[in-house]
C-alpha atoms as a PDB file:
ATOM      1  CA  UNK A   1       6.178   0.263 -10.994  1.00  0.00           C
ATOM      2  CA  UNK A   2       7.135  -2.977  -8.835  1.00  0.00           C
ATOM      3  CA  UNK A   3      10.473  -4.154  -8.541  1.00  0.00           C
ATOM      4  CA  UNK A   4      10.100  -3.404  -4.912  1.00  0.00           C
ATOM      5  CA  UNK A   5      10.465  -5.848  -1.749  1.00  0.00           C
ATOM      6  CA  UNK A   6       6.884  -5.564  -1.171  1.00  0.00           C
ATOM      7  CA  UNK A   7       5.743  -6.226  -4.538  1.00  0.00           C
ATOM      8  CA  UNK A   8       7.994  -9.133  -4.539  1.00  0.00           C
ATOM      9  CA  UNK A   9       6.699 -10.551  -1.279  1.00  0.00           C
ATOM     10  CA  UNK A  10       3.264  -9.646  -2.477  1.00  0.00           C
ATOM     11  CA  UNK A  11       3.129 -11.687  -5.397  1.00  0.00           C
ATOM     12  CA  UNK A  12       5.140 -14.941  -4.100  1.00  0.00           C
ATOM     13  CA  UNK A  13       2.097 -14.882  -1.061  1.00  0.00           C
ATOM     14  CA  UNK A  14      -0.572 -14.414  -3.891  1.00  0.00           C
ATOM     15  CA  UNK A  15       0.866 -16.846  -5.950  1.00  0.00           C
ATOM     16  CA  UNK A  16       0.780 -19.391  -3.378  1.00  0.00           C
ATOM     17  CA  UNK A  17      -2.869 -18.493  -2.328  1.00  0.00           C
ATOM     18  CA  UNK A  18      -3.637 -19.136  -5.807  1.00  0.00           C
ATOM     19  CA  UNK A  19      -2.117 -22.514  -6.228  1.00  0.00           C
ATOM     20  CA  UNK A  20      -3.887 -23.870  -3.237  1.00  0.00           C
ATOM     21  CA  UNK A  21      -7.135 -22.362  -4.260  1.00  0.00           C
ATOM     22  CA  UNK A  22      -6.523 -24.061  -7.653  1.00  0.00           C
ATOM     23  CA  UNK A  23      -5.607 -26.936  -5.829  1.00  0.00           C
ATOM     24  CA  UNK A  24      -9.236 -27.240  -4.032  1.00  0.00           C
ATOM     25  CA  UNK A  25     -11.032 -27.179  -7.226  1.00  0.00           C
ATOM     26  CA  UNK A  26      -9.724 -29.835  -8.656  1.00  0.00           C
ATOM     27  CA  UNK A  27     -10.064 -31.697  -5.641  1.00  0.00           C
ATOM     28  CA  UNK A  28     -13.097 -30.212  -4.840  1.00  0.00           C
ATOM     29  CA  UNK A  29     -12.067 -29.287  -1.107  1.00  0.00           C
ATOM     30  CA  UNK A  30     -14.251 -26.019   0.655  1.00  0.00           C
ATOM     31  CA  UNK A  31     -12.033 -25.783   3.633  1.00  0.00           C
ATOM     32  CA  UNK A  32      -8.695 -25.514   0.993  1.00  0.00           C
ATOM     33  CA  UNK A  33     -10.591 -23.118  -1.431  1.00  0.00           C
ATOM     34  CA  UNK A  34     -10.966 -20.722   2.056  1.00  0.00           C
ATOM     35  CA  UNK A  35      -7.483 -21.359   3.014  1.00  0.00           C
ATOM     36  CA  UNK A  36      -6.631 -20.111  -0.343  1.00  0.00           C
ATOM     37  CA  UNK A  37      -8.688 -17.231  -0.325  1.00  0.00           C
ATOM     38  CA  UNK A  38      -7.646 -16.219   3.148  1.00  0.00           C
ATOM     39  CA  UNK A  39      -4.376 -16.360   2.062  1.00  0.00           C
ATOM     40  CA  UNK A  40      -4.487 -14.356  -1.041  1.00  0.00           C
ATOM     41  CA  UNK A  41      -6.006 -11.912   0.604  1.00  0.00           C
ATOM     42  CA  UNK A  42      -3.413 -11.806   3.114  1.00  0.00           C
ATOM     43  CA  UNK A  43      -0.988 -11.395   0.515  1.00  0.00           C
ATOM     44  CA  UNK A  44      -2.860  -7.871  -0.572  1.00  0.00           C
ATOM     45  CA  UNK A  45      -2.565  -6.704   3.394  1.00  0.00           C
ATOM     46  CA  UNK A  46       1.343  -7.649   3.339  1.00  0.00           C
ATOM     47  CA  UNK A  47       2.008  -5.866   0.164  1.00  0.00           C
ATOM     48  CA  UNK A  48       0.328  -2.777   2.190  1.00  0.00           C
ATOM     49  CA  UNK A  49       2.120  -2.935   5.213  1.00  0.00           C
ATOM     50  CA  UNK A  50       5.346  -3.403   3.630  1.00  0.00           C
ATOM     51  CA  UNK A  51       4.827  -0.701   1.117  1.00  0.00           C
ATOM     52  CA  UNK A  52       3.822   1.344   4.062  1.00  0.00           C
ATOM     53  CA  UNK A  53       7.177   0.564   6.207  1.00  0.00           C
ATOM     54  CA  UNK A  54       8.928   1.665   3.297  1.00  0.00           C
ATOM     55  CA  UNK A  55       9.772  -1.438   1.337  1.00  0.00           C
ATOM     56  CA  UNK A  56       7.663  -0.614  -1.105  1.00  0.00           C
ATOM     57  CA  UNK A  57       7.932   3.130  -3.220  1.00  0.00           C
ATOM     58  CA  UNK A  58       5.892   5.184  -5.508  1.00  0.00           C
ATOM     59  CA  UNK A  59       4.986   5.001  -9.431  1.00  0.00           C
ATOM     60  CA  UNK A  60       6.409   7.087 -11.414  1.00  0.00           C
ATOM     61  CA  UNK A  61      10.276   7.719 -11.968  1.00  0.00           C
ATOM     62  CA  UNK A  62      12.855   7.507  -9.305  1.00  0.00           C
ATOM     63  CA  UNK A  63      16.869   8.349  -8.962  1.00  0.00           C
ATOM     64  CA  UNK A  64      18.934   5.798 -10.081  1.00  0.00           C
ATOM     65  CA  UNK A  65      20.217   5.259  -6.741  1.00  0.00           C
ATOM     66  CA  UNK A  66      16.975   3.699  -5.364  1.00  0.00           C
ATOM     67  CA  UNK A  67      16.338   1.727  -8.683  1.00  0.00           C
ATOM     68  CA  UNK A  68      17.696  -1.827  -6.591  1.00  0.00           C
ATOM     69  CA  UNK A  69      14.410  -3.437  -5.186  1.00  0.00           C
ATOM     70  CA  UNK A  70      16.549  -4.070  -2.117  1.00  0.00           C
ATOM     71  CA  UNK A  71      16.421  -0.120  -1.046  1.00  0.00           C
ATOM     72  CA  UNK A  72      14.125   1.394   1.408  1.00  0.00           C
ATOM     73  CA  UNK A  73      11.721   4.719   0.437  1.00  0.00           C
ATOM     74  CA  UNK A  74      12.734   7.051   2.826  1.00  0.00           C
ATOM     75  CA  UNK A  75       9.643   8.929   2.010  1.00  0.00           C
ATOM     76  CA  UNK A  76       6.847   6.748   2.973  1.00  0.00           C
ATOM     77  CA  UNK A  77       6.205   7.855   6.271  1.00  0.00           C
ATOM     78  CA  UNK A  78       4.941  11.292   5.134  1.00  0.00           C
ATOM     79  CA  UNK A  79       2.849   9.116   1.965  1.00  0.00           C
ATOM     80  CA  UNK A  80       3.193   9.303  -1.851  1.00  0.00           C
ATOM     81  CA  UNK A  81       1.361  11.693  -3.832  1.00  0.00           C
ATOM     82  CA  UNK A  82      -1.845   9.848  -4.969  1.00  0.00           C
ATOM     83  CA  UNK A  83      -1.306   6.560  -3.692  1.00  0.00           C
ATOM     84  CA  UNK A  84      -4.342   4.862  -2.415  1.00  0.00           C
ATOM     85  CA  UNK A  85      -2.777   2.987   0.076  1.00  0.00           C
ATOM     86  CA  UNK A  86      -1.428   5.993   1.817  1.00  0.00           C
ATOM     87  CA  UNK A  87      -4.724   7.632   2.145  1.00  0.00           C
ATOM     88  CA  UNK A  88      -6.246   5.194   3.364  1.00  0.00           C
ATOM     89  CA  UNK A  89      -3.201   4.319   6.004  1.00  0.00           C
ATOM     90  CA  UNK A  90      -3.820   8.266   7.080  1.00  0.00           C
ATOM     91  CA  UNK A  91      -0.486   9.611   5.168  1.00  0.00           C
ATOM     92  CA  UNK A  92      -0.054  11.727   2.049  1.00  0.00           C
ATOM     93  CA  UNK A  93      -0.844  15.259   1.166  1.00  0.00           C
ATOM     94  CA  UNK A  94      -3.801  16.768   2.527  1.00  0.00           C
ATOM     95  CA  UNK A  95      -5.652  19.684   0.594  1.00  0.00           C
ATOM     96  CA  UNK A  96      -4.332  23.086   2.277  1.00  0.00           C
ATOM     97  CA  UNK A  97      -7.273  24.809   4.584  1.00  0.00           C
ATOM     98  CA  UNK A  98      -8.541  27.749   3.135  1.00  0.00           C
ATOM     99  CA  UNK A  99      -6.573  30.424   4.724  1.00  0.00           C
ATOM    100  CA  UNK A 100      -8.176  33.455   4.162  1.00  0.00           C
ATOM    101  CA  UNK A 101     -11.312  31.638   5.330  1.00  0.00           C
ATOM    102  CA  UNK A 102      -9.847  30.346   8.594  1.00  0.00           C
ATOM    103  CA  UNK A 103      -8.616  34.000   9.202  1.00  0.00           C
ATOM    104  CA  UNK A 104     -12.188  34.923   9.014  1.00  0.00           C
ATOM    105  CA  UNK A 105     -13.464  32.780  11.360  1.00  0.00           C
ATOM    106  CA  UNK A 106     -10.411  33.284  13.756  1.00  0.00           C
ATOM    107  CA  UNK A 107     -10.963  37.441  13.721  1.00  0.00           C
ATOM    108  CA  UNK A 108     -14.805  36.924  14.131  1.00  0.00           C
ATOM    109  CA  UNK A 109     -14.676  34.699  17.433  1.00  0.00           C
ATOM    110  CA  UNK A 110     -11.880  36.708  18.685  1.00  0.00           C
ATOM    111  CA  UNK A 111     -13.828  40.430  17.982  1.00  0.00           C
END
């Protein structure tokens, strides 16, 4: 849970979104409240890519040896077991086809 480079970079980018967003309301400034927004949002799509190139790992409990937030997941290209981001990057595990069914199918079309 955190302690990665991603979640580090993540949360400094959010953090600064959010200080200029607080920023416009107190001096009541649109175009500095959007620049804020657009920037904590941006913060949310860094966190994902870096998470995705491997800077960023998986909950749950690691080896000791990747416990430093300065080492790289080695597994992210094939995805992390229920991680949102993955899925929706196209990576993870996918259910396994129904074999028996796919046999089937393959025997019928070939008979």
């Amino acid at each position: 849970m955190g302690h990665t480079a991603a979640g580090w970079a993540g949360a400094a980018v959010a953090v600064i979104g959010l200080t200029l967003t607080g920023i416009a309301v107190t001096t009541v400034s649109a175009p500095l409240a959007l620049a804020g927004a657009a920037v904590t949002l941006g913060a949310g799509a860094l966190t994902w890519l870096l998470h995705l190139a491997g800077w960023g790992k998986p909950s749950g409990p690691r080896p000791e040896s990747e416990w430093p937030w300065r080492v790289r997941d080695r597994t992210a290209r094939q995805g992390h077991p229920g991680c949102l981001g993955c899925r929706l990057a196209g990576r993870g595990a996918r259910r396994p086809e129904n074999t028996s069914k796919t046999a089937r199918v393959a025997s019928t079309v070939s008979a």
